[in-house]
PDB file of N, CA and C in Angstrom:
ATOM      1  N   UNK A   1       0.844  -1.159   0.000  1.00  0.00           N
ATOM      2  CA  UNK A   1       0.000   0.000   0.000  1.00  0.00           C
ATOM      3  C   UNK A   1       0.900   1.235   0.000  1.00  0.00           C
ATOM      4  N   UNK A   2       0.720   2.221  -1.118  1.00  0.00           N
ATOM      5  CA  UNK A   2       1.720   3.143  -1.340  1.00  0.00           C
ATOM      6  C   UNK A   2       1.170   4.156  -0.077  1.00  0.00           C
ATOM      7  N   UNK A   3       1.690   5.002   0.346  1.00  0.00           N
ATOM      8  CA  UNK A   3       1.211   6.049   1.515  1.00  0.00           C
ATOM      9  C   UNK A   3       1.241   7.599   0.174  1.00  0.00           C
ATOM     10  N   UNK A   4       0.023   8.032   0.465  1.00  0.00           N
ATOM     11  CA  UNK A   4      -0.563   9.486   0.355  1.00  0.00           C
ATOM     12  C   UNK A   4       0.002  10.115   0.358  1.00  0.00           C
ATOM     13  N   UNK A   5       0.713  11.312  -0.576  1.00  0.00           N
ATOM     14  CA  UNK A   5       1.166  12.698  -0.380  1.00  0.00           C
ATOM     15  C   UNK A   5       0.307  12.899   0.989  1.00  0.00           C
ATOM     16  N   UNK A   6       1.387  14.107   2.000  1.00  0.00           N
ATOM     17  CA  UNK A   6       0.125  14.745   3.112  1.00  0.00           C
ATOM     18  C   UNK A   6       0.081  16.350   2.538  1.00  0.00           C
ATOM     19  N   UNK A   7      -1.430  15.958   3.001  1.00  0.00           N
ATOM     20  CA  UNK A   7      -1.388  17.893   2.739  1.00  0.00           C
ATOM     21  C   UNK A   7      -1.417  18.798   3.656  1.00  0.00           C
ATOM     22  N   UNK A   8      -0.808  20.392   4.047  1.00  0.00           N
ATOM     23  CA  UNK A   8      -1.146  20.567   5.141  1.00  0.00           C
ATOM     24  C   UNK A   8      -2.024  22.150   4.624  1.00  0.00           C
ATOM     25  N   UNK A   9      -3.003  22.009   5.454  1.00  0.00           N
ATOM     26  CA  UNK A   9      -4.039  23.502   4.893  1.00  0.00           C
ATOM     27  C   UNK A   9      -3.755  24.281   6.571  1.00  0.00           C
ATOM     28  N   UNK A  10      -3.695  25.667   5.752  1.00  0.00           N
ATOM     29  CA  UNK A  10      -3.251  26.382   6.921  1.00  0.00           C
ATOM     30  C   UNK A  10      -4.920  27.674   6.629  1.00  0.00           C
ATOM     31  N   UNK A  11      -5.082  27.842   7.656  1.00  0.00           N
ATOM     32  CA  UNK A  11      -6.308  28.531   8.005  1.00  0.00           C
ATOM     33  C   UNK A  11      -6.136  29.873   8.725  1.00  0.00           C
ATOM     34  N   UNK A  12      -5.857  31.157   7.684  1.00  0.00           N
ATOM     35  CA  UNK A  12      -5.704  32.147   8.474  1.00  0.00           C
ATOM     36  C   UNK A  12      -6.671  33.035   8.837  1.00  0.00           C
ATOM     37  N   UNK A  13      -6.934  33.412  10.266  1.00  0.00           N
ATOM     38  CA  UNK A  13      -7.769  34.129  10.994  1.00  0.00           C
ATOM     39  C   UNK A  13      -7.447  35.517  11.416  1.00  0.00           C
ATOM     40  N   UNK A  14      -8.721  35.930  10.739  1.00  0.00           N
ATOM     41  CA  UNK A  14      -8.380  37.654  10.931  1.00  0.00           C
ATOM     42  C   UNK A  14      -8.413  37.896  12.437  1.00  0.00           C
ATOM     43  N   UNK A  15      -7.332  39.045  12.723  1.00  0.00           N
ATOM     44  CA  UNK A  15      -7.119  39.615  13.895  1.00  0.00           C
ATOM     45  C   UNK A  15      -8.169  40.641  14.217  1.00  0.00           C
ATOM     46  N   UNK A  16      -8.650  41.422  13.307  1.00  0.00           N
ATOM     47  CA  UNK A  16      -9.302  42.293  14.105  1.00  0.00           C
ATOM     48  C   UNK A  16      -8.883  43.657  13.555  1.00  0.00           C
ATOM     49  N   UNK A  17      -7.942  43.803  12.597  1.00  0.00           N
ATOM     50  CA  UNK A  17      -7.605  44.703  12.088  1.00  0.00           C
ATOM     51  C   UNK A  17      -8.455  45.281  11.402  1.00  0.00           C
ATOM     52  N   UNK A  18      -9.258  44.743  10.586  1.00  0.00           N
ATOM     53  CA  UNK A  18     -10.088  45.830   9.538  1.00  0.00           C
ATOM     54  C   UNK A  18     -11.028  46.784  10.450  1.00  0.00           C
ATOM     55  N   UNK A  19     -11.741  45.381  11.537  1.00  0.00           N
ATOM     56  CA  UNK A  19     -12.716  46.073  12.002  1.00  0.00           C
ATOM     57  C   UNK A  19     -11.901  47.753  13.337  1.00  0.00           C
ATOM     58  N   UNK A  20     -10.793  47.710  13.401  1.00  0.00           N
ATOM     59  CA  UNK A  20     -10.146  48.531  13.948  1.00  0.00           C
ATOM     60  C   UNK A  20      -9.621  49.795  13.367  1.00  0.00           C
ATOM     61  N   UNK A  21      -9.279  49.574  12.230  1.00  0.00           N
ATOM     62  CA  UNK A  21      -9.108  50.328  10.837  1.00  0.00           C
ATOM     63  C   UNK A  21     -10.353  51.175  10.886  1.00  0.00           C
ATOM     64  N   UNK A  22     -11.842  50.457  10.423  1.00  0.00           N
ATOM     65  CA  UNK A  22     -12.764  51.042  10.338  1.00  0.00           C
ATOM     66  C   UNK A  22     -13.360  51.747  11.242  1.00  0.00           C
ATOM     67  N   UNK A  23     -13.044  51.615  12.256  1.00  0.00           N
ATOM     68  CA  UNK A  23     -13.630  52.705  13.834  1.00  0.00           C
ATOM     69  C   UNK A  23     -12.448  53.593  13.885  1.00  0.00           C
ATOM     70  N   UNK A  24     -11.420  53.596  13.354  1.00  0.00           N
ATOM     71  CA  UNK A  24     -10.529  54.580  13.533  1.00  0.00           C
ATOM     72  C   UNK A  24     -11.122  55.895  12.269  1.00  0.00           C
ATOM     73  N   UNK A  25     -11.597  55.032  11.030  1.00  0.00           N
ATOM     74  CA  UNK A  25     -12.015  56.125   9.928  1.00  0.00           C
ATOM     75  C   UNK A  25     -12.800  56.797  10.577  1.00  0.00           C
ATOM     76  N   UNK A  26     -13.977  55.964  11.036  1.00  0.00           N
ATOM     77  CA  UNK A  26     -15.062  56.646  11.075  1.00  0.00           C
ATOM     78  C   UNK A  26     -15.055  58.110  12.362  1.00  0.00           C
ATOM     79  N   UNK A  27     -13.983  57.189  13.801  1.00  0.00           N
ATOM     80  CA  UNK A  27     -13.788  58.435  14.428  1.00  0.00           C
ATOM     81  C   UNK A  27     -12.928  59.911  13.636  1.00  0.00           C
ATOM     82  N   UNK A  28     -12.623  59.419  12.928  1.00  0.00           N
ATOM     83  CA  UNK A  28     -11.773  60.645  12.164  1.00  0.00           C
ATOM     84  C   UNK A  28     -12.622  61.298  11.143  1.00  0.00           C
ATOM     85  N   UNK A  29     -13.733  60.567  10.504  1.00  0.00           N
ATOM     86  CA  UNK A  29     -15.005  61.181   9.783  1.00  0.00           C
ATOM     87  C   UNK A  29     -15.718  62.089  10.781  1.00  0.00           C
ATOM     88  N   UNK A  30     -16.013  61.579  12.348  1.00  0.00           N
ATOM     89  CA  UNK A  30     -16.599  62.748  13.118  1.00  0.00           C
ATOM     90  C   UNK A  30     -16.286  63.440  13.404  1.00  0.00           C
ATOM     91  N   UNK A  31     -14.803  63.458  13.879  1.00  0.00           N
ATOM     92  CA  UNK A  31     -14.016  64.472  13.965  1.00  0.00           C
ATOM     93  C   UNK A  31     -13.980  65.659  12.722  1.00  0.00           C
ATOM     94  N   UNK A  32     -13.457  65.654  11.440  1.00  0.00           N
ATOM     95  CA  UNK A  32     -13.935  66.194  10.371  1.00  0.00           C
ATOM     96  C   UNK A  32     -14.838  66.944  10.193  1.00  0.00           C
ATOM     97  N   UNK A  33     -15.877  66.086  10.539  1.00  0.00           N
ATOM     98  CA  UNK A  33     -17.112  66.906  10.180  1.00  0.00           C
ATOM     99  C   UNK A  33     -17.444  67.913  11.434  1.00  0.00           C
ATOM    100  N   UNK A  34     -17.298  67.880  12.573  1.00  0.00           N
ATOM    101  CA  UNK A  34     -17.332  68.472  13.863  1.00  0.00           C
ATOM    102  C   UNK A  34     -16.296  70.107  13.387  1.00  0.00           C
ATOM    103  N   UNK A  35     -15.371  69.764  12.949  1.00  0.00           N
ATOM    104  CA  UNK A  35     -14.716  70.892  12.520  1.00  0.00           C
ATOM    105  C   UNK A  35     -15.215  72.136  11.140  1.00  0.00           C
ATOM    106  N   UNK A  36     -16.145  71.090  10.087  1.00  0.00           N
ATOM    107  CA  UNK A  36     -17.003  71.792   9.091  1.00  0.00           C
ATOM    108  C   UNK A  36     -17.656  72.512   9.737  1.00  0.00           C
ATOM    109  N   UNK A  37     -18.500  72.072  10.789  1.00  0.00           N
ATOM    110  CA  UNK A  37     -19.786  72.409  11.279  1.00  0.00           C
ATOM    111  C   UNK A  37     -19.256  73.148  12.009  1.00  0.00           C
ATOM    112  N   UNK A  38     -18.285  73.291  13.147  1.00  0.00           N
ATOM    113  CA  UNK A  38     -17.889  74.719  13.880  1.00  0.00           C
ATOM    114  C   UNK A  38     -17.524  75.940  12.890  1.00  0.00           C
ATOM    115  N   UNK A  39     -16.665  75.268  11.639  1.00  0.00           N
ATOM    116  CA  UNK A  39     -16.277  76.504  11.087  1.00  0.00           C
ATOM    117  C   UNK A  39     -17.394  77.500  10.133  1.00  0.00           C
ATOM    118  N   UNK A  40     -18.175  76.437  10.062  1.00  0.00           N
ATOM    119  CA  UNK A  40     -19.673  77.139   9.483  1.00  0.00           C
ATOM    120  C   UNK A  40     -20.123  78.318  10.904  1.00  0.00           C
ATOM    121  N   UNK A  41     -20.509  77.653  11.518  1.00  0.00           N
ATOM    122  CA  UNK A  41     -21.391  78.228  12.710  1.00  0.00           C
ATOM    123  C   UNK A  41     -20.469  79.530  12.912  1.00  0.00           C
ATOM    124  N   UNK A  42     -18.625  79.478  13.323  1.00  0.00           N
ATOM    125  CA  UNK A  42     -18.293  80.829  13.265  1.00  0.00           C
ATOM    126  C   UNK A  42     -18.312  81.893  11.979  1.00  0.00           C
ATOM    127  N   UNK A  43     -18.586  81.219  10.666  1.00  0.00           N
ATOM    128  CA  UNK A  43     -18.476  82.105   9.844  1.00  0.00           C
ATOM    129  C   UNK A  43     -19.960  83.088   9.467  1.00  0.00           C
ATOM    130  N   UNK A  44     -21.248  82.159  10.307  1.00  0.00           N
ATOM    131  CA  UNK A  44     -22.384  82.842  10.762  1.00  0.00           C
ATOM    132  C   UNK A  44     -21.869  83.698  11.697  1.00  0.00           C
ATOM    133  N   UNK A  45     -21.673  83.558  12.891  1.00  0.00           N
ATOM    134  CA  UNK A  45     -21.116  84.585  13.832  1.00  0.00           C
ATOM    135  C   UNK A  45     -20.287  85.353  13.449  1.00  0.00           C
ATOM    136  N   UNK A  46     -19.800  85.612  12.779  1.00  0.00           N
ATOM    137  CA  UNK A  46     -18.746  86.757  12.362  1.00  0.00           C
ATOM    138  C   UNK A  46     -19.681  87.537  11.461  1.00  0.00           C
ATOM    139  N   UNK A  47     -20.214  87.124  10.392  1.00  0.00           N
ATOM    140  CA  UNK A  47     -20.912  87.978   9.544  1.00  0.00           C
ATOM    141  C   UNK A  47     -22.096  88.680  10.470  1.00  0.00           C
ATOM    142  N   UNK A  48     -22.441  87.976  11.516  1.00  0.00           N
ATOM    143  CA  UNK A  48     -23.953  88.455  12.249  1.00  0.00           C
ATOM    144  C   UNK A  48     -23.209  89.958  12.932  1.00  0.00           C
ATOM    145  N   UNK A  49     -21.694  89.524  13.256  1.00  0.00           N
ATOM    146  CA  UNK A  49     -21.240  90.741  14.185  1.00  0.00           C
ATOM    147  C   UNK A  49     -20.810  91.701  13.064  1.00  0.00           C
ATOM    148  N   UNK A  50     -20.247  91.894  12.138  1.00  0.00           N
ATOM    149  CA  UNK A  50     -20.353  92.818  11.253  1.00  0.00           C
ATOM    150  C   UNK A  50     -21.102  93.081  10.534  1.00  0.00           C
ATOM    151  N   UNK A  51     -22.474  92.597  10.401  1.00  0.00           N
ATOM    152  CA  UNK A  51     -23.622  93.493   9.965  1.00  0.00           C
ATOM    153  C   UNK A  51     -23.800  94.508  10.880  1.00  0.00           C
ATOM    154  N   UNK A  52     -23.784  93.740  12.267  1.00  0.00           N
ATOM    155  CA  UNK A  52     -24.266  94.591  13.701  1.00  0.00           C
ATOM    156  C   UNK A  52     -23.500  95.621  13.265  1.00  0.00           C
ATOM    157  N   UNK A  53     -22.081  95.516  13.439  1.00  0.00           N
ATOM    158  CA  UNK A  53     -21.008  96.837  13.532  1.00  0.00           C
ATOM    159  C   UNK A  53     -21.271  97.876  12.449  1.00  0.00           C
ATOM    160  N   UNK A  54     -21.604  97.441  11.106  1.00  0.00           N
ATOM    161  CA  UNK A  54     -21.677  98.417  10.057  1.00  0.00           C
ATOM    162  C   UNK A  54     -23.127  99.043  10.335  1.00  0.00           C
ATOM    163  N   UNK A  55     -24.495  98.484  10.600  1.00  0.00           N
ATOM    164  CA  UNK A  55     -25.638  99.512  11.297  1.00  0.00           C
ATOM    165  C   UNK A  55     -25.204 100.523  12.340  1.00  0.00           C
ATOM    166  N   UNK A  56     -24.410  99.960  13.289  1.00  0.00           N
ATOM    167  CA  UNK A  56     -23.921 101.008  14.367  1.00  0.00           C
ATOM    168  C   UNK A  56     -23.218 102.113  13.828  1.00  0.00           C
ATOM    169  N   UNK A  57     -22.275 101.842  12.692  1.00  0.00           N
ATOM    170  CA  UNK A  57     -21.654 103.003  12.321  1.00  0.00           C
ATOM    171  C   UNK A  57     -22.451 103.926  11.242  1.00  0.00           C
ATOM    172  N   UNK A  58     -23.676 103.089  10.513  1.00  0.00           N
ATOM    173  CA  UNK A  58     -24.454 104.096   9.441  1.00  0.00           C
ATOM    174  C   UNK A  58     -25.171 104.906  11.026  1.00  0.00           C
ATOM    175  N   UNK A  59     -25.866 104.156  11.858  1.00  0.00           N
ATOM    176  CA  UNK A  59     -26.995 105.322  12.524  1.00  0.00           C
ATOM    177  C   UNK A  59     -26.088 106.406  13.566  1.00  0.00           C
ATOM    178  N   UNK A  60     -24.885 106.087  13.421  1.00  0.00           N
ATOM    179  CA  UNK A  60     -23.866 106.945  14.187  1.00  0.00           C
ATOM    180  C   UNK A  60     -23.457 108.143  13.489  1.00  0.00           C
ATOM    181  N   UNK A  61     -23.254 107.904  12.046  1.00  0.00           N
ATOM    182  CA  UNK A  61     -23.032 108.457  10.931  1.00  0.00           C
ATOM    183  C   UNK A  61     -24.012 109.570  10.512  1.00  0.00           C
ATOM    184  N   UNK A  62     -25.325 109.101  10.507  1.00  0.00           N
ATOM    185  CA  UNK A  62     -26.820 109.539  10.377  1.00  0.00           C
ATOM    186  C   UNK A  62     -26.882 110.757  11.743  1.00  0.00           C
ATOM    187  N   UNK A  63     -26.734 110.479  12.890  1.00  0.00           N
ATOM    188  CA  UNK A  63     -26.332 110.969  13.920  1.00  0.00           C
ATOM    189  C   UNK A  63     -25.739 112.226  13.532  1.00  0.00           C
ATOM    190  N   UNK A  64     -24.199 111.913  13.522  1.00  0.00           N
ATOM    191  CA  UNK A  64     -23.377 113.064  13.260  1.00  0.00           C
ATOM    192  C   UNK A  64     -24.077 114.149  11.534  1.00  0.00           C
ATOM    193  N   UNK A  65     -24.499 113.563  11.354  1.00  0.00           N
ATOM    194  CA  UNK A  65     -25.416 114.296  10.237  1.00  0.00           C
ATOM    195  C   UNK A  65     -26.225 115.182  10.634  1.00  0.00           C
ATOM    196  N   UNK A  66     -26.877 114.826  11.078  1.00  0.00           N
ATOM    197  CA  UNK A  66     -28.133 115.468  11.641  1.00  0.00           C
ATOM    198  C   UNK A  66     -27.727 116.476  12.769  1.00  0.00           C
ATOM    199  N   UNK A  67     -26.616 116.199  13.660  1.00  0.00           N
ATOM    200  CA  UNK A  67     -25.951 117.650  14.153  1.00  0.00           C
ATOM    201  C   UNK A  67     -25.288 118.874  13.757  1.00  0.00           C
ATOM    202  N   UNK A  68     -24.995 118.056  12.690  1.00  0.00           N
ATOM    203  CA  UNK A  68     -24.214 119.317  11.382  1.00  0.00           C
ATOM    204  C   UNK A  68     -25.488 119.983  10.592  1.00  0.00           C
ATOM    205  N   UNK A  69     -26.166 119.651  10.487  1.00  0.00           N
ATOM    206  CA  UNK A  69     -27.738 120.036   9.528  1.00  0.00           C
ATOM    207  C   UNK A  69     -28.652 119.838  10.136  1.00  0.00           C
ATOM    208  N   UNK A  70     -29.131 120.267  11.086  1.00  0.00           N
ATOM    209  CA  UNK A  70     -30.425 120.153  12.108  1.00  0.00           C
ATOM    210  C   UNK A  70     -32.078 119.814  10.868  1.00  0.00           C
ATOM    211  N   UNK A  71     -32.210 120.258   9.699  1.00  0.00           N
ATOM    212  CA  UNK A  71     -32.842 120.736   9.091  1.00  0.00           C
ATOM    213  C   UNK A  71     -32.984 119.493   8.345  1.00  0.00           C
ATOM    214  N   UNK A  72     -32.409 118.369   8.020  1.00  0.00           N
ATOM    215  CA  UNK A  72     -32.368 117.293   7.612  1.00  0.00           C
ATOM    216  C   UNK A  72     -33.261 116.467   8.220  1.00  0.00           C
TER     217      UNK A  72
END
């Protein structure tokens, strides 16, 4: 009885890497986007405060007008 080539099958098992990989993207996707969304929100706040500032200086303006020319 001749004996069988042996075979040997090797079975490799994921560690855990992808799924570690992928929670690292995704914390770095929230992060990201956390930074869009602040830099939006200050670029509302900045424009809200220089509308404010430029009314203050027309009715200040209007003001000093109207002391120079009562008659206006």
């Amino acid at each position: 009885m001749a004996q069988e080539p042996r075979e040997t099958v090797v079975v490799e098992r994921g560690n855990g890497t992808g799924i570690l990989i992928a929670l690292v993207l995704v914390v770095l996707l929230a992060i990201a986007a956390y930074f869009v969304i602040n830099q939006s929100r200050n670029d509302s706040i900045r424009t809200d405060a220089i509308a404010g500032a430029a009314k203050d200086v027309g009715d200040t303006a209007k003001k000093a007008g109207e002391a120079i020319d009562p008659k206006k």
